[in-house]
PDB file of N, CA and C in Angstrom:
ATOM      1  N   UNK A   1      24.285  26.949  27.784  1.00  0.00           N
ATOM      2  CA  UNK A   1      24.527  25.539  27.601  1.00  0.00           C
ATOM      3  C   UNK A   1      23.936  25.048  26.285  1.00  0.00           C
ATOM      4  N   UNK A   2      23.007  25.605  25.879  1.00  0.00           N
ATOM      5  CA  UNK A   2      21.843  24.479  24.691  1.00  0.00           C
ATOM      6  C   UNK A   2      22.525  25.516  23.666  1.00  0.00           C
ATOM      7  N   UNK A   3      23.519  26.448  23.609  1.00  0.00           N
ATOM      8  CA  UNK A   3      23.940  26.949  22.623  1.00  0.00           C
ATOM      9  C   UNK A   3      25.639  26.632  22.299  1.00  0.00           C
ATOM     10  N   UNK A   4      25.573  25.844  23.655  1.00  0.00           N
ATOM     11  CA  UNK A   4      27.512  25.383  23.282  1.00  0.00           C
ATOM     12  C   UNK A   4      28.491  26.244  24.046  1.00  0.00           C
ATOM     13  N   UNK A   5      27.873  27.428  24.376  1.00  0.00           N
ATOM     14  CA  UNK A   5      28.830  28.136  25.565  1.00  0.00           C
ATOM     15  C   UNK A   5      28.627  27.577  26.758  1.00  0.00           C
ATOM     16  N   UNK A   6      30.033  27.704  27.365  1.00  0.00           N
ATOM     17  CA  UNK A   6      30.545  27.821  28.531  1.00  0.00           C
ATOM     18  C   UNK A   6      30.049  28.495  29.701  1.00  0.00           C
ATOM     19  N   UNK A   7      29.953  27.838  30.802  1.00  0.00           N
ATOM     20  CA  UNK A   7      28.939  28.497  31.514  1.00  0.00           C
ATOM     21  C   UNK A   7      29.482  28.721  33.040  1.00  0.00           C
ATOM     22  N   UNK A   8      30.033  30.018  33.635  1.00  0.00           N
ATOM     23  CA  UNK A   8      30.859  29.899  34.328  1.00  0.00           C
ATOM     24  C   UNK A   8      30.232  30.735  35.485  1.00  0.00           C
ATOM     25  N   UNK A   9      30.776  30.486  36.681  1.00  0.00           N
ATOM     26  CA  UNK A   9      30.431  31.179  38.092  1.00  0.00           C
ATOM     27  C   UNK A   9      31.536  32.217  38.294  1.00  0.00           C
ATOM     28  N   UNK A  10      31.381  33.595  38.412  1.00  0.00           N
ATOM     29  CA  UNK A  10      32.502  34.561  38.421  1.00  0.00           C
ATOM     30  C   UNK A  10      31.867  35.320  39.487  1.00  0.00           C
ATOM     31  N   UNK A  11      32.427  35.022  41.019  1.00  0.00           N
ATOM     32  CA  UNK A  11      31.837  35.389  42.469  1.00  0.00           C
ATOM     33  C   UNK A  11      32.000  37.364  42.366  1.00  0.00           C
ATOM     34  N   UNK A  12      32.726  37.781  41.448  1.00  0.00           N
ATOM     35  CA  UNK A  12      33.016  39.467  41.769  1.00  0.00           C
ATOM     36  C   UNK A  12      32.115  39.917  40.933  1.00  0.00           C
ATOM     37  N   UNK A  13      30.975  39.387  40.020  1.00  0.00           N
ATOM     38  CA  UNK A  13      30.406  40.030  39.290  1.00  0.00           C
ATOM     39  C   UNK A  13      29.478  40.721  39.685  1.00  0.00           C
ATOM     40  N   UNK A  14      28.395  41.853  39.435  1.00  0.00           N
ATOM     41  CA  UNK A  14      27.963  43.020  39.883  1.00  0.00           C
ATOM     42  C   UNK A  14      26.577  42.902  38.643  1.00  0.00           C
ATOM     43  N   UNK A  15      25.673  43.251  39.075  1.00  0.00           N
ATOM     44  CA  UNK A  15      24.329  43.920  38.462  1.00  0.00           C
ATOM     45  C   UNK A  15      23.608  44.803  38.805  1.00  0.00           C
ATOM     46  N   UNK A  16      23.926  46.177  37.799  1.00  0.00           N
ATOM     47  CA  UNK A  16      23.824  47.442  38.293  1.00  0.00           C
ATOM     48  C   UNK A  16      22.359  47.635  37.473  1.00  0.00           C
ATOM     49  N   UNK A  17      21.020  48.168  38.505  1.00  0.00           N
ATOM     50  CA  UNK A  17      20.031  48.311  37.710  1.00  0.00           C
ATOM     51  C   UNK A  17      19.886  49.502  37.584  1.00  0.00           C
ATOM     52  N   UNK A  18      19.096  50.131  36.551  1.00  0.00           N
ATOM     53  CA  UNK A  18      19.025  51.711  35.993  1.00  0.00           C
ATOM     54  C   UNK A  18      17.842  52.187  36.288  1.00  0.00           C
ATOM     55  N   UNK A  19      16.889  51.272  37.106  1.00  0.00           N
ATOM     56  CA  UNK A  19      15.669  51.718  37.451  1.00  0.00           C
ATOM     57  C   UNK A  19      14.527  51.993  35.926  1.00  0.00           C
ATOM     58  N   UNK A  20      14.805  51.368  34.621  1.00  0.00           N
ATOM     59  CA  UNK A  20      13.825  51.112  33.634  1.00  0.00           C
ATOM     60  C   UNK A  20      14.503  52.654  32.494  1.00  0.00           C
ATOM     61  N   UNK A  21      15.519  52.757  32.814  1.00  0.00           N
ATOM     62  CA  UNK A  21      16.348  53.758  31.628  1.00  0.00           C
ATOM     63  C   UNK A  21      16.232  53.156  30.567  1.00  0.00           C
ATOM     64  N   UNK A  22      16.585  52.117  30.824  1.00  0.00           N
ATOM     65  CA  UNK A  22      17.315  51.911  29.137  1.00  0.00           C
ATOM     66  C   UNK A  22      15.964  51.428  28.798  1.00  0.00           C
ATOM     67  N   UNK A  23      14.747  50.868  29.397  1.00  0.00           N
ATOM     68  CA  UNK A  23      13.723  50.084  28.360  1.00  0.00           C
ATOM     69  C   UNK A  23      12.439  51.207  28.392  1.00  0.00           C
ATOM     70  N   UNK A  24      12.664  52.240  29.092  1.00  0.00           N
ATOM     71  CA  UNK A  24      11.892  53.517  29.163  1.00  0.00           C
ATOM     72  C   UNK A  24      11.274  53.966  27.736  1.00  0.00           C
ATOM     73  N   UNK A  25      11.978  54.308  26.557  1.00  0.00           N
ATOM     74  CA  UNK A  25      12.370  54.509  25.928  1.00  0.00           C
ATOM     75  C   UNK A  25      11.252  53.196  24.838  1.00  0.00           C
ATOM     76  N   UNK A  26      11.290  52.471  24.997  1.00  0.00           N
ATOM     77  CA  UNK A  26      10.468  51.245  24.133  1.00  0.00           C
ATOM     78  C   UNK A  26       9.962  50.496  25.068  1.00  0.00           C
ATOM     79  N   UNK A  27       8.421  50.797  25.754  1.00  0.00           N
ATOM     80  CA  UNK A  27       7.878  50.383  26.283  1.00  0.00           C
ATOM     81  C   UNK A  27       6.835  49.047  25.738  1.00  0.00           C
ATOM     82  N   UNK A  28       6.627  49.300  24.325  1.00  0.00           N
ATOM     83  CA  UNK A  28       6.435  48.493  23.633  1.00  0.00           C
ATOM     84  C   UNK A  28       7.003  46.655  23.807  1.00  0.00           C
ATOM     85  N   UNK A  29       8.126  46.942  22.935  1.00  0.00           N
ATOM     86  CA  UNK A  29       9.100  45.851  23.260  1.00  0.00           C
ATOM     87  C   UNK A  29       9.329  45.280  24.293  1.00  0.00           C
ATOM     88  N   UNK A  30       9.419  46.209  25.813  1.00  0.00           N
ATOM     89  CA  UNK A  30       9.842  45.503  26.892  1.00  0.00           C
ATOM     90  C   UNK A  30       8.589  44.616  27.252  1.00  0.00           C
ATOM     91  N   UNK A  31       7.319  45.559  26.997  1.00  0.00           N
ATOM     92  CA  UNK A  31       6.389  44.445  27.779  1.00  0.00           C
ATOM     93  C   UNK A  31       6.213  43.172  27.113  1.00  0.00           C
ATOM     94  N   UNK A  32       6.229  43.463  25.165  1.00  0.00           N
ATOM     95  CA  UNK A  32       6.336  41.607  24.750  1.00  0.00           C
ATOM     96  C   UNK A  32       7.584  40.933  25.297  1.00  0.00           C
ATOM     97  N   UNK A  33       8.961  41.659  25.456  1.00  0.00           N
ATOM     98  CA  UNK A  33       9.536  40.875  25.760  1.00  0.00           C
ATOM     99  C   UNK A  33       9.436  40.308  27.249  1.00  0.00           C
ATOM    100  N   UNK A  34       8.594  41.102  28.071  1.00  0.00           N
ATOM    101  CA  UNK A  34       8.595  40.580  29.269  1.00  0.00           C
ATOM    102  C   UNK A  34       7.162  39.462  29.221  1.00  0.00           C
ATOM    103  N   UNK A  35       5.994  39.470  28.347  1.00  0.00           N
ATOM    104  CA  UNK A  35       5.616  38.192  28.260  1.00  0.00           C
ATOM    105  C   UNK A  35       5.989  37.291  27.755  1.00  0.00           C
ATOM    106  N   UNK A  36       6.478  37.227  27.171  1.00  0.00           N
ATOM    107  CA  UNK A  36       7.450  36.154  26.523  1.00  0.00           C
ATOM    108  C   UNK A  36       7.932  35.412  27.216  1.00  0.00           C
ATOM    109  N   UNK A  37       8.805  35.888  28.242  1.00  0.00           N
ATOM    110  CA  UNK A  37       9.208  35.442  29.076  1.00  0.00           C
ATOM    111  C   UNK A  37       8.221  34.630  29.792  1.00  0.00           C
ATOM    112  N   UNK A  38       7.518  35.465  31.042  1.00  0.00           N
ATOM    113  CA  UNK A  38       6.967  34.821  31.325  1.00  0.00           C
ATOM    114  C   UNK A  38       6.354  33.448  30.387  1.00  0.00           C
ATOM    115  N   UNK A  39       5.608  33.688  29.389  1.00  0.00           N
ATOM    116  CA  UNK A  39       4.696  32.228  28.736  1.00  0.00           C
ATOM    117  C   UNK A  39       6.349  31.422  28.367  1.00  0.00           C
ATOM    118  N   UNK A  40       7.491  31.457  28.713  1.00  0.00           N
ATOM    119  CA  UNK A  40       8.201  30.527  28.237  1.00  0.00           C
ATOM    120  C   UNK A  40       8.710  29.985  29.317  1.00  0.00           C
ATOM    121  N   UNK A  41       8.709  30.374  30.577  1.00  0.00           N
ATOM    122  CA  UNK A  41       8.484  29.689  32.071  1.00  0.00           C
ATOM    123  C   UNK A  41       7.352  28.890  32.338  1.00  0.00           C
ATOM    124  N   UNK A  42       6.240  29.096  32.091  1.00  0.00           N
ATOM    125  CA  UNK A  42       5.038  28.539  32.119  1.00  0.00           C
ATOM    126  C   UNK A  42       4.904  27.060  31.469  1.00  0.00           C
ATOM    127  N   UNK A  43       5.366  27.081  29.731  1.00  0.00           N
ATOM    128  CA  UNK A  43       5.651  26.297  28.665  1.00  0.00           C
ATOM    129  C   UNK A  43       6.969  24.962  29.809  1.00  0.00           C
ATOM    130  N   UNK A  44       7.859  25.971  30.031  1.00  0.00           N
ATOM    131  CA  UNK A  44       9.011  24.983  30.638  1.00  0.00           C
ATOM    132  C   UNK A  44       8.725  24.077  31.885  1.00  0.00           C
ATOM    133  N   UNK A  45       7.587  25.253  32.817  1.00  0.00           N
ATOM    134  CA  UNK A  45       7.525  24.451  33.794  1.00  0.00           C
ATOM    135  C   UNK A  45       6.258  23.941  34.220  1.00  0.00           C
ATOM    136  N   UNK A  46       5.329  24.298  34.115  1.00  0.00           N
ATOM    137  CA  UNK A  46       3.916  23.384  33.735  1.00  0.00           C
ATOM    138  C   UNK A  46       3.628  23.039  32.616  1.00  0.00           C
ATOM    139  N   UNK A  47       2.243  22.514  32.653  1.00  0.00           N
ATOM    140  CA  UNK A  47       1.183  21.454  31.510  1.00  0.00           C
ATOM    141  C   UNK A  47       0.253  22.463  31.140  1.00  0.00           C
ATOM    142  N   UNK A  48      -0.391  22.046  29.905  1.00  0.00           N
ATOM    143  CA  UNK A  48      -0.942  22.705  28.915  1.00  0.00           C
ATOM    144  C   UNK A  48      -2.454  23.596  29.421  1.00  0.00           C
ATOM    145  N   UNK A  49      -2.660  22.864  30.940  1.00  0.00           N
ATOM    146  CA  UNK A  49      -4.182  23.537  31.345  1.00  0.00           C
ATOM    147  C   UNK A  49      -3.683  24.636  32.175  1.00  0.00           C
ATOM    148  N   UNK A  50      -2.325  24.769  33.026  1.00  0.00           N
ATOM    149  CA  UNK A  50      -1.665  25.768  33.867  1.00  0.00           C
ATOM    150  C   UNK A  50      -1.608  26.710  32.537  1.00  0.00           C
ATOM    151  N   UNK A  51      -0.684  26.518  31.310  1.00  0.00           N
ATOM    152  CA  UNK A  51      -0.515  27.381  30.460  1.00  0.00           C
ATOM    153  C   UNK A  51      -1.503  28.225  30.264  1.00  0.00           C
ATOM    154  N   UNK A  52      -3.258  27.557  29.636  1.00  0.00           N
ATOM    155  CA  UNK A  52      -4.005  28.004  29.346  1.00  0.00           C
ATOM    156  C   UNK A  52      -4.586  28.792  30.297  1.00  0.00           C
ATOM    157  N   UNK A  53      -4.272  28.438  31.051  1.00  0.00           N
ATOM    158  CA  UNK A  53      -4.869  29.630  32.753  1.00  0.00           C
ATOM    159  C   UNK A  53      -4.113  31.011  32.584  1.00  0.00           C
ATOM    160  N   UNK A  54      -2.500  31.018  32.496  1.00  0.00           N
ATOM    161  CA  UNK A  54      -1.859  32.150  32.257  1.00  0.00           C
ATOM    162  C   UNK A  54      -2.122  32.925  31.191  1.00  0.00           C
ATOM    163  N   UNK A  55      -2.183  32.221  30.002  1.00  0.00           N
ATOM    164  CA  UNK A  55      -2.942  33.094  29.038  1.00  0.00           C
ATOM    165  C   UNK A  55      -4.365  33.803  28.946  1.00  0.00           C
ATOM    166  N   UNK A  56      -5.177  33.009  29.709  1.00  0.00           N
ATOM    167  CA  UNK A  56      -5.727  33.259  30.088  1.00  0.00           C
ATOM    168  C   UNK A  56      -6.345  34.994  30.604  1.00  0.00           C
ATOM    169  N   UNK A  57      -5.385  34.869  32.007  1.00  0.00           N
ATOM    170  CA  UNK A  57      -5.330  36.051  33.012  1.00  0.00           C
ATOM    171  C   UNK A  57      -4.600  37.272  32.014  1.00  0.00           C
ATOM    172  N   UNK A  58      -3.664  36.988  31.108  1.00  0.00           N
ATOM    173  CA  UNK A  58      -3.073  37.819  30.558  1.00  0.00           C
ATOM    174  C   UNK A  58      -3.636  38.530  29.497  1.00  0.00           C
ATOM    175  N   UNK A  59      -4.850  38.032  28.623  1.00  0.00           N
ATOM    176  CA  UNK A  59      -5.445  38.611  28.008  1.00  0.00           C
ATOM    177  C   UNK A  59      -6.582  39.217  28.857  1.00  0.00           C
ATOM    178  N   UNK A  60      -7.233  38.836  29.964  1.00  0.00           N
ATOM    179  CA  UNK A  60      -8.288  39.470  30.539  1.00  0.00           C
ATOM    180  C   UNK A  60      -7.280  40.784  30.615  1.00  0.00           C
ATOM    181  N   UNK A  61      -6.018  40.745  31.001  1.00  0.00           N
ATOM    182  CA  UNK A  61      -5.582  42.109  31.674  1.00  0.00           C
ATOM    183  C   UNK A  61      -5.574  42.978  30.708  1.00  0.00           C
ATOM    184  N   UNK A  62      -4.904  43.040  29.891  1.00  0.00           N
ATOM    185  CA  UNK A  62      -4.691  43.223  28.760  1.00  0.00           C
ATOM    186  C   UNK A  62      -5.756  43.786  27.938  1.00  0.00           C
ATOM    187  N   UNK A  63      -7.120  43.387  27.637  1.00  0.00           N
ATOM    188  CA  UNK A  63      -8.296  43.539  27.717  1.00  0.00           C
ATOM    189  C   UNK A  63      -8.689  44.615  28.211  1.00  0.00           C
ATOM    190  N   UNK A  64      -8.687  44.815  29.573  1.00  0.00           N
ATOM    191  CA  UNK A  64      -9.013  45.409  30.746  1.00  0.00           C
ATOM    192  C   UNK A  64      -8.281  46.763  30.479  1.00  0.00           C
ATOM    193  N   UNK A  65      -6.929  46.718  30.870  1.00  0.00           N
ATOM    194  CA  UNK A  65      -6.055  47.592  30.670  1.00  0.00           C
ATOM    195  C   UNK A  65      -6.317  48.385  29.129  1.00  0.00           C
ATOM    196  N   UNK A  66      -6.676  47.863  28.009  1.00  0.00           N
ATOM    197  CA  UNK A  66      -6.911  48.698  26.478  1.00  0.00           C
ATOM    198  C   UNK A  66      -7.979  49.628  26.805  1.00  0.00           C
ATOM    199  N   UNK A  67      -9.019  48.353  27.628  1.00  0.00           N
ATOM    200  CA  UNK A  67     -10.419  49.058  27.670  1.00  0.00           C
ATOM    201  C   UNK A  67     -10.239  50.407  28.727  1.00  0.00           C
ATOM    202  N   UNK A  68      -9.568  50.542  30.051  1.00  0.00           N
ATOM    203  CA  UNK A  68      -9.204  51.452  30.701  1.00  0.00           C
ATOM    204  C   UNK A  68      -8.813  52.427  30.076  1.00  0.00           C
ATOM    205  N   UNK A  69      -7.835  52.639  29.148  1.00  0.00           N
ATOM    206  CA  UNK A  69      -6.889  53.503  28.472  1.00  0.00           C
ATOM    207  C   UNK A  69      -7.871  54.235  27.222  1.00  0.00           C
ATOM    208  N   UNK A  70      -8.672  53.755  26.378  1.00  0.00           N
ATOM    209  CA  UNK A  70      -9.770  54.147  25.756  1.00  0.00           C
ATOM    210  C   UNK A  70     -11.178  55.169  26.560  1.00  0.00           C
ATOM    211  N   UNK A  71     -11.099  54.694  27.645  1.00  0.00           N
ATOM    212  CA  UNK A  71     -12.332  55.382  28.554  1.00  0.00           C
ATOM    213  C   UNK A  71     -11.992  56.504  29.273  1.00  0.00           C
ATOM    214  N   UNK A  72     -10.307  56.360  29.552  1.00  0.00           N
ATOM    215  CA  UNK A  72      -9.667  57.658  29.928  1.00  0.00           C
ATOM    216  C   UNK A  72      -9.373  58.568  29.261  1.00  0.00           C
ATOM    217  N   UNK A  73      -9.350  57.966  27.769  1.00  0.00           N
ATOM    218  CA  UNK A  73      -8.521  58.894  26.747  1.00  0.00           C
ATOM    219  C   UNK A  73     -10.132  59.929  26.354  1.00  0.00           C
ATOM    220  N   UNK A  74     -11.380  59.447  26.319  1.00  0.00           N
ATOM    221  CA  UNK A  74     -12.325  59.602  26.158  1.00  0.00           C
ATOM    222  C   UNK A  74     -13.016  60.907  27.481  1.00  0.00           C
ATOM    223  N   UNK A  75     -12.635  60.372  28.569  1.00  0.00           N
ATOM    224  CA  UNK A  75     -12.828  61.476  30.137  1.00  0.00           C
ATOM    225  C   UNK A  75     -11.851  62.353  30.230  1.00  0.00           C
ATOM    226  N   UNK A  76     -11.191  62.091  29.668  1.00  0.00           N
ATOM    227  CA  UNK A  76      -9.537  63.379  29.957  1.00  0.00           C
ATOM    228  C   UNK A  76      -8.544  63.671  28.739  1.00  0.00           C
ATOM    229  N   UNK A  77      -8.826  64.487  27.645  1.00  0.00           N
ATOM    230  CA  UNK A  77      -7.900  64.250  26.705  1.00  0.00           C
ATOM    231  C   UNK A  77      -6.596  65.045  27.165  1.00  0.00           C
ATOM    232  N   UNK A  78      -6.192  65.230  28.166  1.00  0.00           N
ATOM    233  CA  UNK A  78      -4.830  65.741  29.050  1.00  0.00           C
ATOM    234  C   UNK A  78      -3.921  64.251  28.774  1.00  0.00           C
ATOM    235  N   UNK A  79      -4.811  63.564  29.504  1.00  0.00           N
ATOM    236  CA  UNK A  79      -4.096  61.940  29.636  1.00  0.00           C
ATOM    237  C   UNK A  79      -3.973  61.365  28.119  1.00  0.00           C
ATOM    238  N   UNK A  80      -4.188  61.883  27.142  1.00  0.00           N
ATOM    239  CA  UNK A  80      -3.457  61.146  25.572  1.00  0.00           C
ATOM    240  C   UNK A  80      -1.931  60.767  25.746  1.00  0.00           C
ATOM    241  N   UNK A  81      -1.144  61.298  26.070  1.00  0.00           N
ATOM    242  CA  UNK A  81       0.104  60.523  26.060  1.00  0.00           C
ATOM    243  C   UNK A  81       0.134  59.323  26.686  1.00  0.00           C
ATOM    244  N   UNK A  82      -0.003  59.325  27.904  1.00  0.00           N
ATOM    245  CA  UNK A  82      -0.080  58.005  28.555  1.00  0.00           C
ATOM    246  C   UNK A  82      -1.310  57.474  28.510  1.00  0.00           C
ATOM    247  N   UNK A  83      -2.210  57.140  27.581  1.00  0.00           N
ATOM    248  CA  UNK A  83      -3.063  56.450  27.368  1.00  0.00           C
ATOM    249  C   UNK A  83      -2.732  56.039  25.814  1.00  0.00           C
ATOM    250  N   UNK A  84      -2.079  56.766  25.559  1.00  0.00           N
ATOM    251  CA  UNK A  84      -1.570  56.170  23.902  1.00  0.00           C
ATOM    252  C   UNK A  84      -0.672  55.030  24.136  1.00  0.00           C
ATOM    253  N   UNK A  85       0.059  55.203  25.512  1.00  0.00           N
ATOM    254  CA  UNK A  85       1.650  53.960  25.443  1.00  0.00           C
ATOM    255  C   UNK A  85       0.691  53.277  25.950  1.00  0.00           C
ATOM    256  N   UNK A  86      -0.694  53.141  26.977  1.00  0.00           N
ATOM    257  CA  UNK A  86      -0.898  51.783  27.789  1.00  0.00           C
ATOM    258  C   UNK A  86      -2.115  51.278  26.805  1.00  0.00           C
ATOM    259  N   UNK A  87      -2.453  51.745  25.513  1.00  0.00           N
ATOM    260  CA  UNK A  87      -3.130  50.913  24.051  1.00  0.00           C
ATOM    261  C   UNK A  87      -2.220  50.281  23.599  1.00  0.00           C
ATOM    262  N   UNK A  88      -0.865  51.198  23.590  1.00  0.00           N
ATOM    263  CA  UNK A  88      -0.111  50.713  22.431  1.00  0.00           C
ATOM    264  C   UNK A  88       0.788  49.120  22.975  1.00  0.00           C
ATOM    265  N   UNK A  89       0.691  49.484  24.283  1.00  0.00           N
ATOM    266  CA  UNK A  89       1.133  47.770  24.981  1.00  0.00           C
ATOM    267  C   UNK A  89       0.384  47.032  25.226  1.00  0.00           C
ATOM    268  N   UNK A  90      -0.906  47.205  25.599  1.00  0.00           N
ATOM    269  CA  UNK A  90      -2.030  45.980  25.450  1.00  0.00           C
ATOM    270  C   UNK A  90      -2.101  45.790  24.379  1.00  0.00           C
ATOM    271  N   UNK A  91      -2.521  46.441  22.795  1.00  0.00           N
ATOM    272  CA  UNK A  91      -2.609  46.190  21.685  1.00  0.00           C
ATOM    273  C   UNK A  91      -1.452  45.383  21.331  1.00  0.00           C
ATOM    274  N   UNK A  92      -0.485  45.349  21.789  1.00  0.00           N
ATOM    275  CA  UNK A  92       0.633  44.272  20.731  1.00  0.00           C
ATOM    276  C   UNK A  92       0.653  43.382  21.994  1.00  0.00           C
ATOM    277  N   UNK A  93       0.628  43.089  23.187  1.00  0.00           N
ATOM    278  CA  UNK A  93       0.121  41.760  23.775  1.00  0.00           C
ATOM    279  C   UNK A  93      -0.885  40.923  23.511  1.00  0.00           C
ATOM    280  N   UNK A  94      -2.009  42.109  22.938  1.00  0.00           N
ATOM    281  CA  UNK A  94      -3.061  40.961  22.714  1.00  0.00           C
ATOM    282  C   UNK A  94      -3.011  40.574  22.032  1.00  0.00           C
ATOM    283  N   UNK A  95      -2.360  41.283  20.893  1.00  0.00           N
ATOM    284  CA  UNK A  95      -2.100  40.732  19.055  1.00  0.00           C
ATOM    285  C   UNK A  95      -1.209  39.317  19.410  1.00  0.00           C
ATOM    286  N   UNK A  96      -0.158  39.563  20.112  1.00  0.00           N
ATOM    287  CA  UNK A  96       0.419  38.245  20.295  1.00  0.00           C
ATOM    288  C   UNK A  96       0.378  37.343  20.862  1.00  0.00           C
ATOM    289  N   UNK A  97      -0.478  36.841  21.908  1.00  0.00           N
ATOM    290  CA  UNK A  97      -1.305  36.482  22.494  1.00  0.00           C
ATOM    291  C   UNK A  97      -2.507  35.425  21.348  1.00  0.00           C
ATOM    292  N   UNK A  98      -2.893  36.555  21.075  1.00  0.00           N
ATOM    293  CA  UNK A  98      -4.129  35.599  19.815  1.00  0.00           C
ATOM    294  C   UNK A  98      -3.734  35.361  18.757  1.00  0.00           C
ATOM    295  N   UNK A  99      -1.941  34.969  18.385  1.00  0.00           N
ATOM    296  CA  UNK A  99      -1.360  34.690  17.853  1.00  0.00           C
ATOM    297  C   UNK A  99      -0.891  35.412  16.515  1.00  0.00           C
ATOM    298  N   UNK A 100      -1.512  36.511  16.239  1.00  0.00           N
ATOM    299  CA  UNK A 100      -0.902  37.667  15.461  1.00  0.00           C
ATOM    300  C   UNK A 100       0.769  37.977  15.679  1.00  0.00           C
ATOM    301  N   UNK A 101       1.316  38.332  14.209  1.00  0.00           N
ATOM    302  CA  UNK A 101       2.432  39.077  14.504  1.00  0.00           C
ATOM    303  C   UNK A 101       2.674  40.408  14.994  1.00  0.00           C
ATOM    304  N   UNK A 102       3.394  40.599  15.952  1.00  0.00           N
ATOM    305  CA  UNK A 102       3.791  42.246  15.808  1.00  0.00           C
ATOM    306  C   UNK A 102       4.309  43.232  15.508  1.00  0.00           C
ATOM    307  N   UNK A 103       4.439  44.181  14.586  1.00  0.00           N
ATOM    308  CA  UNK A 103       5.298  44.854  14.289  1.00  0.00           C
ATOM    309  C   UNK A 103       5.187  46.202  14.749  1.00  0.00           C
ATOM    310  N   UNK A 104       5.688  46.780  15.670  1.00  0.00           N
ATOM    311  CA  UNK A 104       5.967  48.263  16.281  1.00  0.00           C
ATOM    312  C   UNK A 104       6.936  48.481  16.045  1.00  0.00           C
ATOM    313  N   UNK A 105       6.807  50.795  15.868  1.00  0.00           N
ATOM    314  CA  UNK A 105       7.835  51.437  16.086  1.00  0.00           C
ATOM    315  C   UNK A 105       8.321  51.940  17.612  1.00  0.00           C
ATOM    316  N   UNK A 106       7.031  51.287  18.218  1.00  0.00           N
ATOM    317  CA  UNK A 106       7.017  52.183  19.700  1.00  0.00           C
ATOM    318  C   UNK A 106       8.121  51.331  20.771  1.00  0.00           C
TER     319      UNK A 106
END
């Protein structure tokens, strides 16, 4: 609508999920794009102290989650792969988050 298209109800349509195929692959991206989301529900549908609560929780996790992934990578260097993707997605949440840009290849 806020872009000028047409916005229509088509009752036979179908949404086939792939179980995380296609965003497997750039785990990076999906999770900013999945905060994003979220903080633009938040923005739409509460006030500025609800907002600050969500941001909030999202950097503690985030936080939490880097600091986890560092202490494992440190107790188990088996676990480097998957402790490299769960830095490399807290690190560009938090960057964006504390208002940094992000730029990944991941």
């Amino acid at each position: 609508w806020k872009a000028g298209w047409q916005v229509v109800f088509y009752p036979g349509a179908r949404a086939i999920h792939d179980r995380g195929k296609t965003t497997a692959p750039y785990p990076v991206h999906f999770a900013l794009a999945q905060q994003r989301s979220v903080l633009y529900y938040w923005k739409k549908h509460h006030g500025p102290w609800d907002q600050l609560g969500i941001r909030t929780i999202m950097l503690f996790r985030h936080v939490t989650r880097y600091a986890a992934g560092v202490a494992k990578s440190i107790a188990d260097s088996r676990a480097e792969k998957e402790t490299k993707v769960r830095k490399a997605v807290s690190g560009a949440c938090l960057r964006e988050l504390l208002g940094g840009h992000v730029l990944t290849k991941a």
